[in-house]
PDB file of N, CA and C in Angstrom:
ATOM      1  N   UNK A   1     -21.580 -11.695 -35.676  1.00  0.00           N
ATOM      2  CA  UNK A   1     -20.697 -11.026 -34.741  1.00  0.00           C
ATOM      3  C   UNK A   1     -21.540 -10.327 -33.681  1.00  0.00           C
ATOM      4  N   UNK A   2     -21.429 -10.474 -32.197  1.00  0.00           N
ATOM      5  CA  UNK A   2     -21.952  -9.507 -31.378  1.00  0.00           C
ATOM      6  C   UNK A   2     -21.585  -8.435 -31.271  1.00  0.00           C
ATOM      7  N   UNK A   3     -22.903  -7.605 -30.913  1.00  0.00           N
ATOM      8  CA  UNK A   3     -22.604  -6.599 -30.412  1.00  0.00           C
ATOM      9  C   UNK A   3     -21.521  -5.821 -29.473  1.00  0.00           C
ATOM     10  N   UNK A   4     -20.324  -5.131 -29.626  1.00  0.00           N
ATOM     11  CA  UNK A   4     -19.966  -4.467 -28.338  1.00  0.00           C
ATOM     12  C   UNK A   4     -20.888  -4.169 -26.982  1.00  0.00           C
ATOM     13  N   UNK A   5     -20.781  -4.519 -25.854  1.00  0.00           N
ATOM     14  CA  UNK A   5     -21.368  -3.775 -24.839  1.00  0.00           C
ATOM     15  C   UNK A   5     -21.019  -2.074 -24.599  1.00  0.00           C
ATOM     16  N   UNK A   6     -20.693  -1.417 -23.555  1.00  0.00           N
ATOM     17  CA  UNK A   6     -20.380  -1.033 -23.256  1.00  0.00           C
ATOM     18  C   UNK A   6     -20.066  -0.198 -21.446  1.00  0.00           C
ATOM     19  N   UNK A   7     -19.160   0.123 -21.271  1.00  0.00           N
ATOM     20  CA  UNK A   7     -18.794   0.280 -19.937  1.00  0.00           C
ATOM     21  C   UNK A   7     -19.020   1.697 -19.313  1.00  0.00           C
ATOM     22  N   UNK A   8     -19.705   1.889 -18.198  1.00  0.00           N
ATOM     23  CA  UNK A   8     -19.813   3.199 -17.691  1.00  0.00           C
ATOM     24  C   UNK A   8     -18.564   3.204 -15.798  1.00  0.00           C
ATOM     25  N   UNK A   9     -18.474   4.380 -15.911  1.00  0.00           N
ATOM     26  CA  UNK A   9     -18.327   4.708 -15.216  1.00  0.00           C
ATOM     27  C   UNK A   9     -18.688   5.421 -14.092  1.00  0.00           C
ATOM     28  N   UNK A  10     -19.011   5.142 -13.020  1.00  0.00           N
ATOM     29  CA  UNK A  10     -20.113   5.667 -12.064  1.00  0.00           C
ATOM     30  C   UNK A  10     -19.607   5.616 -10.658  1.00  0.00           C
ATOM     31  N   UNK A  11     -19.768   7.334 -10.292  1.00  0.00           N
ATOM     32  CA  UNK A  11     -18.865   7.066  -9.137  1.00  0.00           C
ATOM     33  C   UNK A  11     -20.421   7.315  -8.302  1.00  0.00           C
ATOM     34  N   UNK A  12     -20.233   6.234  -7.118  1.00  0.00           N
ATOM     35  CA  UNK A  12     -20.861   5.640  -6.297  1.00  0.00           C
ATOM     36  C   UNK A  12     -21.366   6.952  -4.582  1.00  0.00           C
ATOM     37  N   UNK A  13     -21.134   8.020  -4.935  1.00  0.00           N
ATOM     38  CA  UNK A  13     -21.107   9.183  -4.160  1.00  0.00           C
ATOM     39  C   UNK A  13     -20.482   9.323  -2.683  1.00  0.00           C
ATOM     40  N   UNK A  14     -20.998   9.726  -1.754  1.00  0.00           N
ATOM     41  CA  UNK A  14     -19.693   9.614  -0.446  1.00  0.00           C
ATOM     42  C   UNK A  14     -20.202   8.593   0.491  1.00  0.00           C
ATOM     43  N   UNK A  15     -21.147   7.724  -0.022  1.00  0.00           N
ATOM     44  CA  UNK A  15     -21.234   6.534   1.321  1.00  0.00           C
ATOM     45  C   UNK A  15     -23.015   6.259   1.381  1.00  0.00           C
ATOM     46  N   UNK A  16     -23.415   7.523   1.350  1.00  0.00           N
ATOM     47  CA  UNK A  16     -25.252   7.463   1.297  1.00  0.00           C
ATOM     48  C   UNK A  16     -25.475   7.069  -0.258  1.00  0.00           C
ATOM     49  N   UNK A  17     -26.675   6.268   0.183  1.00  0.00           N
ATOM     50  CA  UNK A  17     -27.060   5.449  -1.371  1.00  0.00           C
ATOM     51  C   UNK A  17     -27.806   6.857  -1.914  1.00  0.00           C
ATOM     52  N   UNK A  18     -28.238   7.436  -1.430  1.00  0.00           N
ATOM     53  CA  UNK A  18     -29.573   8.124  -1.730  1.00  0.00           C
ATOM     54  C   UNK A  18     -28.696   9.559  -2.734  1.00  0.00           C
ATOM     55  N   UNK A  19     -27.373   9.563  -2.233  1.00  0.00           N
ATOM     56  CA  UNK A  19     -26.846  10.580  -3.276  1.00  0.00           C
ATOM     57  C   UNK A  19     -25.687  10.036  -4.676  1.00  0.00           C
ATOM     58  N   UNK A  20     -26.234   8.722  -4.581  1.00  0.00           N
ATOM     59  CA  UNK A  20     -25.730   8.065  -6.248  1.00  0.00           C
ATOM     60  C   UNK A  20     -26.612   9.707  -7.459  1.00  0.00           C
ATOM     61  N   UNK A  21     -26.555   9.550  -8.433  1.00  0.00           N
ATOM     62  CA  UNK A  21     -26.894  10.308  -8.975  1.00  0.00           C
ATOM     63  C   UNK A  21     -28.079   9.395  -9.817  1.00  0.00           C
ATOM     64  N   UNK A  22     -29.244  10.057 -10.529  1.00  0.00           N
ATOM     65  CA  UNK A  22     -30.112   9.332 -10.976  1.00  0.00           C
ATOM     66  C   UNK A  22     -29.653   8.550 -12.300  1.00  0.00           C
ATOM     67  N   UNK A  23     -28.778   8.980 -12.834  1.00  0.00           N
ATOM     68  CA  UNK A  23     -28.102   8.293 -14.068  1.00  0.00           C
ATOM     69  C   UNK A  23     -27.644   6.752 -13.592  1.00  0.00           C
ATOM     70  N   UNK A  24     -26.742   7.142 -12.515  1.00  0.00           N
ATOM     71  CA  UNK A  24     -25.918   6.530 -12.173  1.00  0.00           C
ATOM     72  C   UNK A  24     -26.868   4.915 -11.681  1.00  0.00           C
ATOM     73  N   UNK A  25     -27.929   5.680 -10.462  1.00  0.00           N
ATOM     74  CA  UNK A  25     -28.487   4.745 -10.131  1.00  0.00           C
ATOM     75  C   UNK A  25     -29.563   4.023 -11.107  1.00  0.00           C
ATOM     76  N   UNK A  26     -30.177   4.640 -12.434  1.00  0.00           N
ATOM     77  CA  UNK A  26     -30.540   4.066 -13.328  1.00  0.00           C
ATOM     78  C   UNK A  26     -29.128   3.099 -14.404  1.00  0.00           C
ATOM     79  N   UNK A  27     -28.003   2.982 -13.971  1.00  0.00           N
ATOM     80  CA  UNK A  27     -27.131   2.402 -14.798  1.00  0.00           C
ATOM     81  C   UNK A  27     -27.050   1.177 -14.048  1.00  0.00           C
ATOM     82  N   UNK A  28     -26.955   1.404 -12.684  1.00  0.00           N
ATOM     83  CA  UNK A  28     -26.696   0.192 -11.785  1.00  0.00           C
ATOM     84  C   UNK A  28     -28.068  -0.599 -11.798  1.00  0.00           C
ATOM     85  N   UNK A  29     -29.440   0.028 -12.418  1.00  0.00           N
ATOM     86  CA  UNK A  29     -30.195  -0.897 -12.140  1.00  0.00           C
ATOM     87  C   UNK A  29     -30.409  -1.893 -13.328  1.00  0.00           C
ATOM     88  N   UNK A  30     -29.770  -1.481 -14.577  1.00  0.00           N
ATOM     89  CA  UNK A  30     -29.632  -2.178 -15.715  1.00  0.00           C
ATOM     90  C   UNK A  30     -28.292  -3.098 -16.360  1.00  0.00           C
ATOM     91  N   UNK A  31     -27.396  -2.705 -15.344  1.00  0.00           N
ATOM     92  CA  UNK A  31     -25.974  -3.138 -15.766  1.00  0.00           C
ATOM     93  C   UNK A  31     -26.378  -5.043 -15.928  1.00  0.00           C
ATOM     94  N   UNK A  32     -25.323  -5.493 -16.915  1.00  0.00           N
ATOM     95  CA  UNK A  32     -25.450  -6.746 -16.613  1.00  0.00           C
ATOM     96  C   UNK A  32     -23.915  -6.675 -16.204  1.00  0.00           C
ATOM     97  N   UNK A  33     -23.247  -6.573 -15.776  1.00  0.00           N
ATOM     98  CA  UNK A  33     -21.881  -6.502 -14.825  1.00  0.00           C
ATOM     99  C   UNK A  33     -21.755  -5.743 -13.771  1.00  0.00           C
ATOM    100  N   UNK A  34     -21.633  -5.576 -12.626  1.00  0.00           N
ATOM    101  CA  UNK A  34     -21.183  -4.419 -12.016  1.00  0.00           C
ATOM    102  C   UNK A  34     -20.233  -4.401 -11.479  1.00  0.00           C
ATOM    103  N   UNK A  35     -18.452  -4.252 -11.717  1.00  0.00           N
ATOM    104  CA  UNK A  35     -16.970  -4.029 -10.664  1.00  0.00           C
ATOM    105  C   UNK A  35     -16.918  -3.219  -9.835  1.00  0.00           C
ATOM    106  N   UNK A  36     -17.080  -3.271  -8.259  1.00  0.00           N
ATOM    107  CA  UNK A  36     -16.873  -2.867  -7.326  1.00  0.00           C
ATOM    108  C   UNK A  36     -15.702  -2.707  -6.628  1.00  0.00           C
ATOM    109  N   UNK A  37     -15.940  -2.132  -5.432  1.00  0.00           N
ATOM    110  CA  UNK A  37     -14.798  -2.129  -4.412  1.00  0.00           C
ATOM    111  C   UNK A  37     -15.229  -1.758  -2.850  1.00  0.00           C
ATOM    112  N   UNK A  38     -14.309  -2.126  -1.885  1.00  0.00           N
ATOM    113  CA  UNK A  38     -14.977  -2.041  -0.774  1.00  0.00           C
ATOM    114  C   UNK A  38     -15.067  -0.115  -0.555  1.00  0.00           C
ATOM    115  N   UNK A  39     -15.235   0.544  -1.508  1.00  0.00           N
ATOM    116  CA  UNK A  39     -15.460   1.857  -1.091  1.00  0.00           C
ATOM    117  C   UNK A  39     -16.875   2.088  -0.843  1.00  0.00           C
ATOM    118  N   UNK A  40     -17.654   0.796  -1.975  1.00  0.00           N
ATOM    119  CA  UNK A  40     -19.244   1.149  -2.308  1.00  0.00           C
ATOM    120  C   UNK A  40     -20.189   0.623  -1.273  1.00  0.00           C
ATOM    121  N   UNK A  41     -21.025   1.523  -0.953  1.00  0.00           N
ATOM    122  CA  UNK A  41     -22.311   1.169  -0.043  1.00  0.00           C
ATOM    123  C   UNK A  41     -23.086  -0.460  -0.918  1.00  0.00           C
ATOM    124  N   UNK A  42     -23.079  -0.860   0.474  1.00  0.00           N
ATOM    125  CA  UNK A  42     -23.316  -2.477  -0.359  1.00  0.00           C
ATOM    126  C   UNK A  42     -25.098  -2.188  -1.106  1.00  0.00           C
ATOM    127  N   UNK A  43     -25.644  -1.467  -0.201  1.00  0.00           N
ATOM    128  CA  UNK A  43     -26.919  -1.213  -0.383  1.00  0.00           C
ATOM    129  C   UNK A  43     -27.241  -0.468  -2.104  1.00  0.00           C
ATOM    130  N   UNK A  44     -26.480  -0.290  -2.528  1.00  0.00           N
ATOM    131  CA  UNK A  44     -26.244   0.690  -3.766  1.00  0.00           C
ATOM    132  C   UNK A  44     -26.772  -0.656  -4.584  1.00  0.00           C
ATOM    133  N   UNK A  45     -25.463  -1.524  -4.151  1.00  0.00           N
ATOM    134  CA  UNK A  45     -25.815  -2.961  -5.224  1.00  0.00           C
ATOM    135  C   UNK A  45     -26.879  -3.619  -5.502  1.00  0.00           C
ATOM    136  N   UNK A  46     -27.632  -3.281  -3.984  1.00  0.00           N
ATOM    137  CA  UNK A  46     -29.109  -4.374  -3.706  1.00  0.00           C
ATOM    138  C   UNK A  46     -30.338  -3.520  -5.119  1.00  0.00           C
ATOM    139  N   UNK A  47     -29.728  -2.724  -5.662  1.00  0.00           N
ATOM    140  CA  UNK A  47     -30.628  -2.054  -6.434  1.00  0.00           C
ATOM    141  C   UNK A  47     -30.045  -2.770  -8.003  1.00  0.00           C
ATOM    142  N   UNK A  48     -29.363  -3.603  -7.864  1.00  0.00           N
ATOM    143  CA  UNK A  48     -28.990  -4.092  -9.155  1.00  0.00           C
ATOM    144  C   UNK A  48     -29.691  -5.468  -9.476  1.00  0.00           C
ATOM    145  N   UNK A  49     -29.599  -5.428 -10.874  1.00  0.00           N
ATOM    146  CA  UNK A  49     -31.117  -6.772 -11.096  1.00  0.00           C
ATOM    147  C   UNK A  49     -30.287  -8.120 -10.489  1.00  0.00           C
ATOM    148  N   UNK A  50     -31.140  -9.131 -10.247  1.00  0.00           N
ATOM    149  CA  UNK A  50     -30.555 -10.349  -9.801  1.00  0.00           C
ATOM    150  C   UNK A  50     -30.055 -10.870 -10.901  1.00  0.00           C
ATOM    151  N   UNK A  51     -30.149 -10.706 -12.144  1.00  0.00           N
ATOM    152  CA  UNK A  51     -28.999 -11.411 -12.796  1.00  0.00           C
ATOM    153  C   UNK A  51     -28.061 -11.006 -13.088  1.00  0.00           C
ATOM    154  N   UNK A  52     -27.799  -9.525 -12.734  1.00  0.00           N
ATOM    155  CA  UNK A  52     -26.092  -8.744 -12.803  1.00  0.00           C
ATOM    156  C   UNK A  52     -25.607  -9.639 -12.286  1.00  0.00           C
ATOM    157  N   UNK A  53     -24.223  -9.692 -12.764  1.00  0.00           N
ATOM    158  CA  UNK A  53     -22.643 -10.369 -12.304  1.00  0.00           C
ATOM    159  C   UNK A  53     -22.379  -9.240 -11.356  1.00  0.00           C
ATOM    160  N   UNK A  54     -21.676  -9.379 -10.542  1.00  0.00           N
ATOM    161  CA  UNK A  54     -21.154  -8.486  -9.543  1.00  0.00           C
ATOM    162  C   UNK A  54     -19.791  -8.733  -9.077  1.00  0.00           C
ATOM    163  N   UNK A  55     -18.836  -8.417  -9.419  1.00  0.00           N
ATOM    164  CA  UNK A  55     -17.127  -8.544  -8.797  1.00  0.00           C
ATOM    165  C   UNK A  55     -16.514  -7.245  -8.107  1.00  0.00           C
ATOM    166  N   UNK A  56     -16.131  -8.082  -7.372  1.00  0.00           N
ATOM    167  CA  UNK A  56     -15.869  -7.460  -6.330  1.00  0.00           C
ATOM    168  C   UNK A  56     -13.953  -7.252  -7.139  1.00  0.00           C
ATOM    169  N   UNK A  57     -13.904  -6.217  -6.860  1.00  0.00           N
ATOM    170  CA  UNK A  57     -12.192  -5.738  -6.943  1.00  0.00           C
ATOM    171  C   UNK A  57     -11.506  -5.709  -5.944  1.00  0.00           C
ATOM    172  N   UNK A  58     -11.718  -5.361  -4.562  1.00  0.00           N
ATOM    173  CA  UNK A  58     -11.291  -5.389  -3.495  1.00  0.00           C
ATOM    174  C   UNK A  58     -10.138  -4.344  -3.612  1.00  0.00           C
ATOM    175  N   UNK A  59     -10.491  -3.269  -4.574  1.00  0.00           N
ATOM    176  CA  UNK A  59      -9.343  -2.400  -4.258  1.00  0.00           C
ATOM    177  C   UNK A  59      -9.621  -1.586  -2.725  1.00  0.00           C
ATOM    178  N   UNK A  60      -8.639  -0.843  -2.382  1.00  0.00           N
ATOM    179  CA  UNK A  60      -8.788  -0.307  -1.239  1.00  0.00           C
ATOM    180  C   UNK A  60      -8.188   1.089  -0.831  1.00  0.00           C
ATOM    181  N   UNK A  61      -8.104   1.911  -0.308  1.00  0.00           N
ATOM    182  CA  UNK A  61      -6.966   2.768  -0.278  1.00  0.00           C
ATOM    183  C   UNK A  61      -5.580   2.167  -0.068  1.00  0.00           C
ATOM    184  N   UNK A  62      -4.491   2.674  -0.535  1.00  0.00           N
ATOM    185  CA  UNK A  62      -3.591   1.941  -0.439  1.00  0.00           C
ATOM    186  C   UNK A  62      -3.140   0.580  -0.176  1.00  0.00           C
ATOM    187  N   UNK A  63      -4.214  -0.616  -1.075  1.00  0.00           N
ATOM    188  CA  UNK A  63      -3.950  -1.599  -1.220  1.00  0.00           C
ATOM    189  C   UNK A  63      -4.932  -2.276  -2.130  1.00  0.00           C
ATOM    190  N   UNK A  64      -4.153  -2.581  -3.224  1.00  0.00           N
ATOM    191  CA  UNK A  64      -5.059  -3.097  -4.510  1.00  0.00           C
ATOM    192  C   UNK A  64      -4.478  -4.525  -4.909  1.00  0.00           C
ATOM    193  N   UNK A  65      -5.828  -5.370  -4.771  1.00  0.00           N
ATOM    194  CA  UNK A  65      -5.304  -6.418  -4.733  1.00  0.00           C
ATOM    195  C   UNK A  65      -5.637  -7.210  -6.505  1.00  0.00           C
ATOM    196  N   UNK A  66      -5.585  -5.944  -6.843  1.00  0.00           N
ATOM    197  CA  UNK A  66      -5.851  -6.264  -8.385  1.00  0.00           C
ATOM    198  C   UNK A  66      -4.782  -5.085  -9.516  1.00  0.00           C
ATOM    199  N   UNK A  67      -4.308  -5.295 -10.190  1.00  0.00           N
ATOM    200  CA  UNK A  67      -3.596  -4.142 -10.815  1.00  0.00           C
ATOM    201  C   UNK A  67      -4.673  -3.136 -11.376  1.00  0.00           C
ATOM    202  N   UNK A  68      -4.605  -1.803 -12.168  1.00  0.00           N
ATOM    203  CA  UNK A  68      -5.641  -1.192 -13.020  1.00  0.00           C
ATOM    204  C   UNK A  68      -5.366  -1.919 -13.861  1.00  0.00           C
ATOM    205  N   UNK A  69      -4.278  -2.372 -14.528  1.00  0.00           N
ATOM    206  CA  UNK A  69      -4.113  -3.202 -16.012  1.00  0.00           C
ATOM    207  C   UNK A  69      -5.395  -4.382 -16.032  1.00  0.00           C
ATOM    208  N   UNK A  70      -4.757  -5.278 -15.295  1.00  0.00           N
ATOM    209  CA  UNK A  70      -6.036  -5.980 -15.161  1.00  0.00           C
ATOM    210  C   UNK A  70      -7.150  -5.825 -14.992  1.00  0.00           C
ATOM    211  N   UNK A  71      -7.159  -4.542 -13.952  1.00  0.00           N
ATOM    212  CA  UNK A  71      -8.652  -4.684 -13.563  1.00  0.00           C
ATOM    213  C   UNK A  71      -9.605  -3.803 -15.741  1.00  0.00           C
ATOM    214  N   UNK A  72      -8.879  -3.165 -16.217  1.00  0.00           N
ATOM    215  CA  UNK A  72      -9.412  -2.369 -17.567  1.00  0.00           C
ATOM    216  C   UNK A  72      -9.588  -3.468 -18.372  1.00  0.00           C
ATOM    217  N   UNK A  73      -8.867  -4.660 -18.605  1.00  0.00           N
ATOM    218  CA  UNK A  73      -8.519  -5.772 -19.209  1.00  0.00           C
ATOM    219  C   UNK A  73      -9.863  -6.636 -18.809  1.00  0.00           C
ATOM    220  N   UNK A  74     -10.607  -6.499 -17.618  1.00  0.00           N
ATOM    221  CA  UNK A  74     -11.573  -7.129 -17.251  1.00  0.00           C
ATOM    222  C   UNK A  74     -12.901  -6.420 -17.849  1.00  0.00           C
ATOM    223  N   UNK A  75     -13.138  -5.158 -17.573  1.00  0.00           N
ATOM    224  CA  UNK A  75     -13.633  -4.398 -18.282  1.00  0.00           C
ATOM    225  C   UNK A  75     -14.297  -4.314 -19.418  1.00  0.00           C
ATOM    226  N   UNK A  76     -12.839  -4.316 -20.525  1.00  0.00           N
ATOM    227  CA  UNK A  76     -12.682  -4.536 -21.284  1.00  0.00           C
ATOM    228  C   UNK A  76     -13.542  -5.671 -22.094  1.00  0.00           C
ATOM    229  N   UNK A  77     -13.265  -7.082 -21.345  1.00  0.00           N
ATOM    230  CA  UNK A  77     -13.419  -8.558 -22.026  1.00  0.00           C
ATOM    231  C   UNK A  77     -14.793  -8.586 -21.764  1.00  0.00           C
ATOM    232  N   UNK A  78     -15.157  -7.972 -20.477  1.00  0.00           N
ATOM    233  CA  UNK A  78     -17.165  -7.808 -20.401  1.00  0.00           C
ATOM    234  C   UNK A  78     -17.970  -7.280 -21.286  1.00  0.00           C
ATOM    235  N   UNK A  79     -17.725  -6.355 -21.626  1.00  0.00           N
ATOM    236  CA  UNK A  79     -17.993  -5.383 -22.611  1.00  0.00           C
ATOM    237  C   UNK A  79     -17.997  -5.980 -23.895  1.00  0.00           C
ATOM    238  N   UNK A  80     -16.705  -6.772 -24.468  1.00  0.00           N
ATOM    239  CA  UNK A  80     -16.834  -7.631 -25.778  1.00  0.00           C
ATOM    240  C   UNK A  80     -17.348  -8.574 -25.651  1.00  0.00           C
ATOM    241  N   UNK A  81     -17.799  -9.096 -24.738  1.00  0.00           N
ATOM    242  CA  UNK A  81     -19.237 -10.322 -24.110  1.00  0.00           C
ATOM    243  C   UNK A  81     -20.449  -9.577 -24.633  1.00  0.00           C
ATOM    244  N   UNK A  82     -20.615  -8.257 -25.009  1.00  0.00           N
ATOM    245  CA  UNK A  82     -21.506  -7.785 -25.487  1.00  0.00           C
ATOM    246  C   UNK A  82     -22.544  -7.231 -23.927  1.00  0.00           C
ATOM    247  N   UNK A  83     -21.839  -6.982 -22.880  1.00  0.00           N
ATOM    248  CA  UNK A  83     -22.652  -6.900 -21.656  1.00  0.00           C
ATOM    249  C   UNK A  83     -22.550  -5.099 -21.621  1.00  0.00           C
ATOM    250  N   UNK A  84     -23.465  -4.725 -20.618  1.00  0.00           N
ATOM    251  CA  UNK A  84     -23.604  -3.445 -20.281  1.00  0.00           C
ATOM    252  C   UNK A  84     -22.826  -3.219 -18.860  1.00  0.00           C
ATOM    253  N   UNK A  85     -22.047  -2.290 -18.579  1.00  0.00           N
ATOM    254  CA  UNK A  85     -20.590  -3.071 -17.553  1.00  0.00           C
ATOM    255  C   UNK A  85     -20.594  -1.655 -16.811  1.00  0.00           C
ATOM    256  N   UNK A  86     -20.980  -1.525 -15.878  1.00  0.00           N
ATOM    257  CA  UNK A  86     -20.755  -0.644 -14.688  1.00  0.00           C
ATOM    258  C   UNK A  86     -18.970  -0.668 -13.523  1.00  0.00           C
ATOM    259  N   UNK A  87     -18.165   0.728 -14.186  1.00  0.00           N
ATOM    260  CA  UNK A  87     -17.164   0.345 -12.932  1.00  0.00           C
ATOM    261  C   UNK A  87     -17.601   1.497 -11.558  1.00  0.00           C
ATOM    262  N   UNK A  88     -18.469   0.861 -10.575  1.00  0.00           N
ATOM    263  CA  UNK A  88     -18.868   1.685  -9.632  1.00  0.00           C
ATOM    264  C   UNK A  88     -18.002   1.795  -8.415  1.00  0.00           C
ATOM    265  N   UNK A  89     -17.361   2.756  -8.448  1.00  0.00           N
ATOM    266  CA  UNK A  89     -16.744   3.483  -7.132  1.00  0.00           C
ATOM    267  C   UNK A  89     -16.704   4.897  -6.608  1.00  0.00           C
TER     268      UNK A  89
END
């Protein structure tokens, strides 16, 4: 049986990469998933290893083109892949 992964949550700070927090930006540099949205400085990502998965959510302010159900459900199924799963916004 694999391992569980598990999922962090990491909010992505107000737009400057440089004020991610050091946790945060040590999570993004190890994640093997990372779920985004167009809130996040793309540059944040370029710090993530080249073999992270990276999905894009495309949520937005007032327009989500993904439900939360789904989007936790995605989450979720990464994580029981046994992956280390960043939701950065």
């Amino acid at each position: 049986m694999k391992k569980a992964g598990k999922v962090y949550l990491v909010g992505a700070g107000p737009g400057d990469r440089e004020l991610i927090s050091l946790k945060g930006a040590r999570l993004v540099q190890a994640a093997d998933c990372i779920v985004y949205d167009a809130l996040v400085n793309p540059d944040i990502l370029d710090k993530a290893s080249p073999e992270a998965e990276l999905i894009f959510v495309g949520k937005k302010p007032h327009s989500h083109t993904i439900s939360q159900e789904s989007l936790n459900q995605l989450l979720i199924s990464k994580a029981l892949e046994g992956k280390q799963v960043i939701r950065l916004k």
